[in-house]
PDB file of N, CA and C in Angstrom:
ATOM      1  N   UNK A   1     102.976 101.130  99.843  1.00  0.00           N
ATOM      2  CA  UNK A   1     103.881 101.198  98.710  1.00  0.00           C
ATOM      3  C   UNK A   1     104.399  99.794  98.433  1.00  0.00           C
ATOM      4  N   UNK A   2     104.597  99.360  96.997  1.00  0.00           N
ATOM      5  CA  UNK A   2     104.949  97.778  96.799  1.00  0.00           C
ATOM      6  C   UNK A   2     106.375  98.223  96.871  1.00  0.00           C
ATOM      7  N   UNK A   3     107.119  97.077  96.698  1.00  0.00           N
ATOM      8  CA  UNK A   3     108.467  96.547  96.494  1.00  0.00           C
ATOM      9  C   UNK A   3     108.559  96.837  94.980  1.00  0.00           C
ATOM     10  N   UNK A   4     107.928  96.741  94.459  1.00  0.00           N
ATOM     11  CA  UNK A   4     108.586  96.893  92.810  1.00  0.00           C
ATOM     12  C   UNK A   4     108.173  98.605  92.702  1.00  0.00           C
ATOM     13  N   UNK A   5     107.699  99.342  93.424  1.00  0.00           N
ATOM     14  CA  UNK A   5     107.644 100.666  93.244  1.00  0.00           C
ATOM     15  C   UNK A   5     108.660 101.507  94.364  1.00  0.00           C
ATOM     16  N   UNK A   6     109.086 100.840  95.387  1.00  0.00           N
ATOM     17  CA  UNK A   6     110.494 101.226  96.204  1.00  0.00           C
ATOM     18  C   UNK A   6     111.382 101.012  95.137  1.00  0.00           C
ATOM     19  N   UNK A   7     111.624  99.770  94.533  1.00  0.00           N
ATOM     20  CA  UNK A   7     112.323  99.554  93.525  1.00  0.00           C
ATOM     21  C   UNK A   7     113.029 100.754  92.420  1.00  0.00           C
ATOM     22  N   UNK A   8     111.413 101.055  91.970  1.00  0.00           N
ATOM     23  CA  UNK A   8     111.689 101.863  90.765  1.00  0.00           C
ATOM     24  C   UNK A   8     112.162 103.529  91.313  1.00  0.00           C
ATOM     25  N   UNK A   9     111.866 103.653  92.375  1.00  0.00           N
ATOM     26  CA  UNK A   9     111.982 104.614  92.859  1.00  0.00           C
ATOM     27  C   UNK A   9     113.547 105.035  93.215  1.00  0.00           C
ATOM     28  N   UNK A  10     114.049 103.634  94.096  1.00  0.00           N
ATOM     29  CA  UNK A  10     115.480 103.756  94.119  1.00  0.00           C
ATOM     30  C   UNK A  10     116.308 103.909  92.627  1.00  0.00           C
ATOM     31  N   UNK A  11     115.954 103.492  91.778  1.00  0.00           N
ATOM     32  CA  UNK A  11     116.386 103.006  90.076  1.00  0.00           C
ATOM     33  C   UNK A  11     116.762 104.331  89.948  1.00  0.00           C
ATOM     34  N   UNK A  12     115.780 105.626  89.948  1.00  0.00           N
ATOM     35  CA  UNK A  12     115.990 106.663  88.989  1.00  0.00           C
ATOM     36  C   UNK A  12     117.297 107.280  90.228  1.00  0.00           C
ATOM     37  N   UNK A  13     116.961 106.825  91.357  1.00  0.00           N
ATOM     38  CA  UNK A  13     117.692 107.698  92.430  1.00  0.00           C
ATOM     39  C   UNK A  13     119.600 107.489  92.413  1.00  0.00           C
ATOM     40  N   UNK A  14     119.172 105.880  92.480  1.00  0.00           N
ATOM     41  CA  UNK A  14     120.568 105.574  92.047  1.00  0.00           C
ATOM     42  C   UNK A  14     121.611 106.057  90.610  1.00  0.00           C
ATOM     43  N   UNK A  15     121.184 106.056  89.331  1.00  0.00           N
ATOM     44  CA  UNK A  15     121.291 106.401  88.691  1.00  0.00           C
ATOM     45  C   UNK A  15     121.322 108.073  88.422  1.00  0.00           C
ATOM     46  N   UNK A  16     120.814 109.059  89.494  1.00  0.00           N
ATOM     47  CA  UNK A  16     120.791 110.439  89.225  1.00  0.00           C
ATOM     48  C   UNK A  16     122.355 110.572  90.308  1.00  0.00           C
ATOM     49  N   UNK A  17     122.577 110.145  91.253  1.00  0.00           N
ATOM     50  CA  UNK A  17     123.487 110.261  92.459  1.00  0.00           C
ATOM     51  C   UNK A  17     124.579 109.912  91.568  1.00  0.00           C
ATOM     52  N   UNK A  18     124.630 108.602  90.638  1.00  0.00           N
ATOM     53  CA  UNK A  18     125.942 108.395  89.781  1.00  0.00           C
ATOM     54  C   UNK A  18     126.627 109.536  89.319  1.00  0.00           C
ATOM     55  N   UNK A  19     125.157 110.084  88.472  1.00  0.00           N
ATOM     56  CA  UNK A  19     126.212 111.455  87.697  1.00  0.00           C
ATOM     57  C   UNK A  19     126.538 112.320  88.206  1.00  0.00           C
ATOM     58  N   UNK A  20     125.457 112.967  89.434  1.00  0.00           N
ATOM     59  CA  UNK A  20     126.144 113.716  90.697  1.00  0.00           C
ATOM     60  C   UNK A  20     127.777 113.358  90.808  1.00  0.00           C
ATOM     61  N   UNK A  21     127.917 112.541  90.691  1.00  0.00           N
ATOM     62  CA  UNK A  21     129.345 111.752  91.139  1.00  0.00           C
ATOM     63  C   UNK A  21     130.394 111.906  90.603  1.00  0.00           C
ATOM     64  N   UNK A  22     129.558 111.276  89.313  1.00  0.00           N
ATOM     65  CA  UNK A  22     130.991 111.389  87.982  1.00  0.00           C
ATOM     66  C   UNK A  22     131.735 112.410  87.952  1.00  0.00           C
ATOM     67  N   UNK A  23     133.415 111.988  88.299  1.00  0.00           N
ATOM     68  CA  UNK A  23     134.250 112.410  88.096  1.00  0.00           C
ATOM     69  C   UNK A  23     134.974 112.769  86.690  1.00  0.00           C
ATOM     70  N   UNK A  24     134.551 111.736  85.934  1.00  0.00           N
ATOM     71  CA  UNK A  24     135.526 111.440  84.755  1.00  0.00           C
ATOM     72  C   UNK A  24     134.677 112.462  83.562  1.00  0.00           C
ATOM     73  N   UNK A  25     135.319 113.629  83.288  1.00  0.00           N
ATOM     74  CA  UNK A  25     134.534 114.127  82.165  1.00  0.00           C
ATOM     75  C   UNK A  25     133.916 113.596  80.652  1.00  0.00           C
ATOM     76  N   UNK A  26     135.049 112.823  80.562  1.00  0.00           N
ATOM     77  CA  UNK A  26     134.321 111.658  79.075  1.00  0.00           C
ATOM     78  C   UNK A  26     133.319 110.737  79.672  1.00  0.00           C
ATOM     79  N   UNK A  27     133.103 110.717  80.878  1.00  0.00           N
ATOM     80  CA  UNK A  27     131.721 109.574  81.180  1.00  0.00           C
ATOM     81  C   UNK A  27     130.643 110.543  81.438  1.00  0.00           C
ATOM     82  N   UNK A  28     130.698 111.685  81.820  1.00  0.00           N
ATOM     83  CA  UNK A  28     129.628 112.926  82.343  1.00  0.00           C
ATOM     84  C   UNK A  28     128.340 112.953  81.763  1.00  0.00           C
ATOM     85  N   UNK A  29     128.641 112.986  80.169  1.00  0.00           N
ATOM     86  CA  UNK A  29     127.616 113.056  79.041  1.00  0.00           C
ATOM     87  C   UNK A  29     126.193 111.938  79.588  1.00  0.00           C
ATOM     88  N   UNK A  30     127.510 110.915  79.520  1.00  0.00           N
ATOM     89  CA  UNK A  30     126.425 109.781  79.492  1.00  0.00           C
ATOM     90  C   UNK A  30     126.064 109.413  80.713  1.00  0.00           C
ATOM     91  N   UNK A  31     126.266 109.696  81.643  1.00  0.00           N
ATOM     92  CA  UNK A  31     125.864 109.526  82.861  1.00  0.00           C
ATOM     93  C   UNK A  31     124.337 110.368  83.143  1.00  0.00           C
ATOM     94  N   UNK A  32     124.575 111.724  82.851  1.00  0.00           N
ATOM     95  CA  UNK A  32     123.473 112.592  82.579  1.00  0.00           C
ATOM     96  C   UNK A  32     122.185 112.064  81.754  1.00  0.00           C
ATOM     97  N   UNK A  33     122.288 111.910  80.893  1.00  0.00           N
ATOM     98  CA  UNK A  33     121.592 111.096  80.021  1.00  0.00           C
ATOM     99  C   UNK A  33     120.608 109.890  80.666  1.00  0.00           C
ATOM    100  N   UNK A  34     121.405 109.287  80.817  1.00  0.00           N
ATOM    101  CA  UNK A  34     121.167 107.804  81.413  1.00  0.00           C
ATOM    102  C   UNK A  34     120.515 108.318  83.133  1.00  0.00           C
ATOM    103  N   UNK A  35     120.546 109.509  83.513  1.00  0.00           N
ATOM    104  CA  UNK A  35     119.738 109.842  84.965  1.00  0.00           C
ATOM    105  C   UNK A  35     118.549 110.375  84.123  1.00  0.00           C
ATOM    106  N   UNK A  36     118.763 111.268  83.414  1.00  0.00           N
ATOM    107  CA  UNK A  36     117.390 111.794  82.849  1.00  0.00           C
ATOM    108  C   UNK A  36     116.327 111.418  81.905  1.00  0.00           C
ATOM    109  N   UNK A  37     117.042 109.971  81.530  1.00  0.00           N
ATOM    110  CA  UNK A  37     116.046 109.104  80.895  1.00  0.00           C
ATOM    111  C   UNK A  37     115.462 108.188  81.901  1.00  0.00           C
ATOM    112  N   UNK A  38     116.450 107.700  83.054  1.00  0.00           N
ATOM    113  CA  UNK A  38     115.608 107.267  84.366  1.00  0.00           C
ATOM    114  C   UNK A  38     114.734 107.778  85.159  1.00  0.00           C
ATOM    115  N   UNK A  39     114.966 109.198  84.879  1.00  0.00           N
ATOM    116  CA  UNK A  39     113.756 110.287  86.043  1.00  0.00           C
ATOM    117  C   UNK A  39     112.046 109.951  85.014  1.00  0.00           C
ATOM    118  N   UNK A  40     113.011 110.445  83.389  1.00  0.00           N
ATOM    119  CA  UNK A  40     111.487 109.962  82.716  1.00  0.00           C
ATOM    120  C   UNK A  40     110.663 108.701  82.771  1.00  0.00           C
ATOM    121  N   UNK A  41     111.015 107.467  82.731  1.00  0.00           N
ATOM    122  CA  UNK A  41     110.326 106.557  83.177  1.00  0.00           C
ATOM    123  C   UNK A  41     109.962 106.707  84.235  1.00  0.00           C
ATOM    124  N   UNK A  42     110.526 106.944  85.015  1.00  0.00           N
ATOM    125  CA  UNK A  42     109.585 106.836  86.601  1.00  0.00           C
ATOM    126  C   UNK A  42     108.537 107.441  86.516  1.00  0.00           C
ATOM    127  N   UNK A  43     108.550 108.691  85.666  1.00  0.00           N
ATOM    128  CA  UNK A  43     107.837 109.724  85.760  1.00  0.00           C
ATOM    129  C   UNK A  43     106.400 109.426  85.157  1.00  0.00           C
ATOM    130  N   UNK A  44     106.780 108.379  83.831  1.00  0.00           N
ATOM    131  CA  UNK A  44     106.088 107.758  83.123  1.00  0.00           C
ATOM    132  C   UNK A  44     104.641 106.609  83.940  1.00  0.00           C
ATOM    133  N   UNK A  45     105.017 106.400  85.006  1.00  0.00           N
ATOM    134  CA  UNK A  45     104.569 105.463  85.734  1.00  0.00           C
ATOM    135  C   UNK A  45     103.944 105.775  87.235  1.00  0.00           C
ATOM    136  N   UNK A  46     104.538 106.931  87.542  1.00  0.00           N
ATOM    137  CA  UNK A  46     103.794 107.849  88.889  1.00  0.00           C
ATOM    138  C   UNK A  46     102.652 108.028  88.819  1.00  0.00           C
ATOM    139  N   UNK A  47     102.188 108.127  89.685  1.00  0.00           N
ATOM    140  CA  UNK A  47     100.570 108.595  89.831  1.00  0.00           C
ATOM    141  C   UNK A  47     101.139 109.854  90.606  1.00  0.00           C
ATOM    142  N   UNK A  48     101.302 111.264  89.543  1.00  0.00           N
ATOM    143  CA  UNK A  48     101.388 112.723  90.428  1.00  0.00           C
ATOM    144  C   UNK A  48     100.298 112.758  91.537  1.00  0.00           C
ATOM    145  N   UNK A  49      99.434 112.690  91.371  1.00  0.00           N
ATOM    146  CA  UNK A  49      98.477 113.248  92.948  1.00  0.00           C
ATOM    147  C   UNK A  49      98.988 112.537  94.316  1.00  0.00           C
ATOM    148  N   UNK A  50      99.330 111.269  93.704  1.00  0.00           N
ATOM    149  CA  UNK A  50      99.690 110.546  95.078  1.00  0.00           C
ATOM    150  C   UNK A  50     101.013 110.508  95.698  1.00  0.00           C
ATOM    151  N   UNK A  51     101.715 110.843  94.792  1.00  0.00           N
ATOM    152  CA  UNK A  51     103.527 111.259  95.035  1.00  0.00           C
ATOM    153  C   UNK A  51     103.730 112.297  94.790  1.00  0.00           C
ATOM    154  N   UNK A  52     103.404 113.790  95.386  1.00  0.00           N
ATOM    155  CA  UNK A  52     103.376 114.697  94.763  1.00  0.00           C
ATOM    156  C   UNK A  52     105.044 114.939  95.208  1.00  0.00           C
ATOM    157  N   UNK A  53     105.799 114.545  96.380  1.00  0.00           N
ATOM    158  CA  UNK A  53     106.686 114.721  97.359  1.00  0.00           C
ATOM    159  C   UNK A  53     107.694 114.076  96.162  1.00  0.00           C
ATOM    160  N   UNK A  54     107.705 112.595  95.648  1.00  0.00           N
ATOM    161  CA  UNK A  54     108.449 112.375  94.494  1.00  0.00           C
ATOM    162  C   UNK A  54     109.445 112.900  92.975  1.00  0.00           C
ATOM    163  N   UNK A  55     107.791 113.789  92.540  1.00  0.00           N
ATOM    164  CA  UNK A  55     107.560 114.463  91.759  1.00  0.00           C
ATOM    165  C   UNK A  55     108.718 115.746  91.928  1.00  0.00           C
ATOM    166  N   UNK A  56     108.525 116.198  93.031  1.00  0.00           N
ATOM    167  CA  UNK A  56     108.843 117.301  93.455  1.00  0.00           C
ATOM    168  C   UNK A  56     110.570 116.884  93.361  1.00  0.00           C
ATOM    169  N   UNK A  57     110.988 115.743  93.752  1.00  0.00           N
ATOM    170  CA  UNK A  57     112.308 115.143  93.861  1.00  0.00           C
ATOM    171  C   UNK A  57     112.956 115.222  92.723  1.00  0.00           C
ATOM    172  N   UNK A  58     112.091 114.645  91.744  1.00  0.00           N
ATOM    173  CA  UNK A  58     112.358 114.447  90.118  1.00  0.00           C
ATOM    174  C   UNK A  58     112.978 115.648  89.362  1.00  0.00           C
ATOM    175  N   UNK A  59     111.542 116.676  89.603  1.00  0.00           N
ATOM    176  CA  UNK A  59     111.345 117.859  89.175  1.00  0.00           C
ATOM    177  C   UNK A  59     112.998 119.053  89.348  1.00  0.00           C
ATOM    178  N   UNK A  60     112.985 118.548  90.541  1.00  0.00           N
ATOM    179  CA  UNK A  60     114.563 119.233  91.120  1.00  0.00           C
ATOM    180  C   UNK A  60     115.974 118.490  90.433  1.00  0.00           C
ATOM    181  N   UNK A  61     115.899 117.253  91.076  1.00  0.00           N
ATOM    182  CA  UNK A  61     116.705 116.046  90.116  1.00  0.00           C
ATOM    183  C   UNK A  61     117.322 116.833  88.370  1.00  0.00           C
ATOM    184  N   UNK A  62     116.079 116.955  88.043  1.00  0.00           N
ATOM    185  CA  UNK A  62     116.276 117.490  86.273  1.00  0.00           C
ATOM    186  C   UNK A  62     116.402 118.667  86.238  1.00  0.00           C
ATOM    187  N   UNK A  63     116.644 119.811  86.599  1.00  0.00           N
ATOM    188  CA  UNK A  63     116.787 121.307  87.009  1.00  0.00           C
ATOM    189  C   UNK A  63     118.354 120.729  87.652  1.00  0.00           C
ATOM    190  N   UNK A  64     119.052 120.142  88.474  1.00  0.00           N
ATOM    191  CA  UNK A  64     120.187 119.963  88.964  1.00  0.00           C
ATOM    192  C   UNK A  64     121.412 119.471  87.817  1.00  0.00           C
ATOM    193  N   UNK A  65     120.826 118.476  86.789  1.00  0.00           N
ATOM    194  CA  UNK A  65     121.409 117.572  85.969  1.00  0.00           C
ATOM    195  C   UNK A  65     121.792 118.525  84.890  1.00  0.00           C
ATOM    196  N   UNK A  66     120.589 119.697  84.692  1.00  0.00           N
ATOM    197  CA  UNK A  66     120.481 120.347  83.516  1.00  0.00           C
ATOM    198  C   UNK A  66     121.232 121.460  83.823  1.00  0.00           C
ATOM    199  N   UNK A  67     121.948 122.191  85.115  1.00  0.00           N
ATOM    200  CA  UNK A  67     122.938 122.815  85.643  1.00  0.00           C
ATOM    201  C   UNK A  67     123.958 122.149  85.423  1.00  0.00           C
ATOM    202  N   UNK A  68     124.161 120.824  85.415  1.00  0.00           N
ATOM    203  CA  UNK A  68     125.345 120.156  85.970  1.00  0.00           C
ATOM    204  C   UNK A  68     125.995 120.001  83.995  1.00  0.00           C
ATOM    205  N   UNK A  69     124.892 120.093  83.081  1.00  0.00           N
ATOM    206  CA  UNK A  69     125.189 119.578  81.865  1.00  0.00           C
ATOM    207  C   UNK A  69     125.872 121.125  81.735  1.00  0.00           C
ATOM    208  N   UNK A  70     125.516 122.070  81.798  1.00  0.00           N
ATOM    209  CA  UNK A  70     125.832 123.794  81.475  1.00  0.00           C
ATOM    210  C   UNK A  70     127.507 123.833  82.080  1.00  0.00           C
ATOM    211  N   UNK A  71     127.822 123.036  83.581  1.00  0.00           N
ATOM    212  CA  UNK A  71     128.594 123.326  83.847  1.00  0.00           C
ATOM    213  C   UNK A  71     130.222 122.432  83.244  1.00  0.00           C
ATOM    214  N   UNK A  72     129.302 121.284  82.977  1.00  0.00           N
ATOM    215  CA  UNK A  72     130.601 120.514  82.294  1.00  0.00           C
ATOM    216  C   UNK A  72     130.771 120.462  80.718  1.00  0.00           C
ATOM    217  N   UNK A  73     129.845 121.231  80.361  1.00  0.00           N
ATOM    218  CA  UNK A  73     129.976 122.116  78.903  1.00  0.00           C
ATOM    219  C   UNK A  73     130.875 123.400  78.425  1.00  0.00           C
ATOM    220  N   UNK A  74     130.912 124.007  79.906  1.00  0.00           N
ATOM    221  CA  UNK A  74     131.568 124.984  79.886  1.00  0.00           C
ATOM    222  C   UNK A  74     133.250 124.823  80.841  1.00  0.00           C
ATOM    223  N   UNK A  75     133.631 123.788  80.780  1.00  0.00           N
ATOM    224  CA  UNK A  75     134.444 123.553  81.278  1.00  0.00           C
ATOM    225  C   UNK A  75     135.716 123.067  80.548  1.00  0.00           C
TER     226      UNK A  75
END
């Protein structure tokens, strides 16, 4: 695995854990956003057969975010 693909890998990770995080309901929106446009690039750039374990990370990642958007919608 290169360094610029640990890289990108941490990128979407860091950025999904933020909104996990976010406290502040006026930042929530965009926090969400800004993870699930990071999961898509990565996603953009994976080779699925060879990261299927990644994929699988992602895949959950966006199923979690897309709960998390339902719940601070309804709040």
């Amino acid at each position: 695995m290169t360094q610029n693909s640990l890289e990108s890998r941490a990128a979407w990770q860091d950025v999904y854990a933020a909104a996990l995080l976010e406290l502040d309901h006026q930042k929530l929106a965009a926090r969400i956003k800004e993870a699930e446009q990071a999961i898509a690039a990565r996603d953009a750039v994976l080779d699925a057969a060879r990261d299927v374990d990644e994929v699988q990370r992602m895949t959950d990642a966006m199923n979690n975010l897309s709960v998390l958007r339902r719940e601070a919608n309804a709040a």
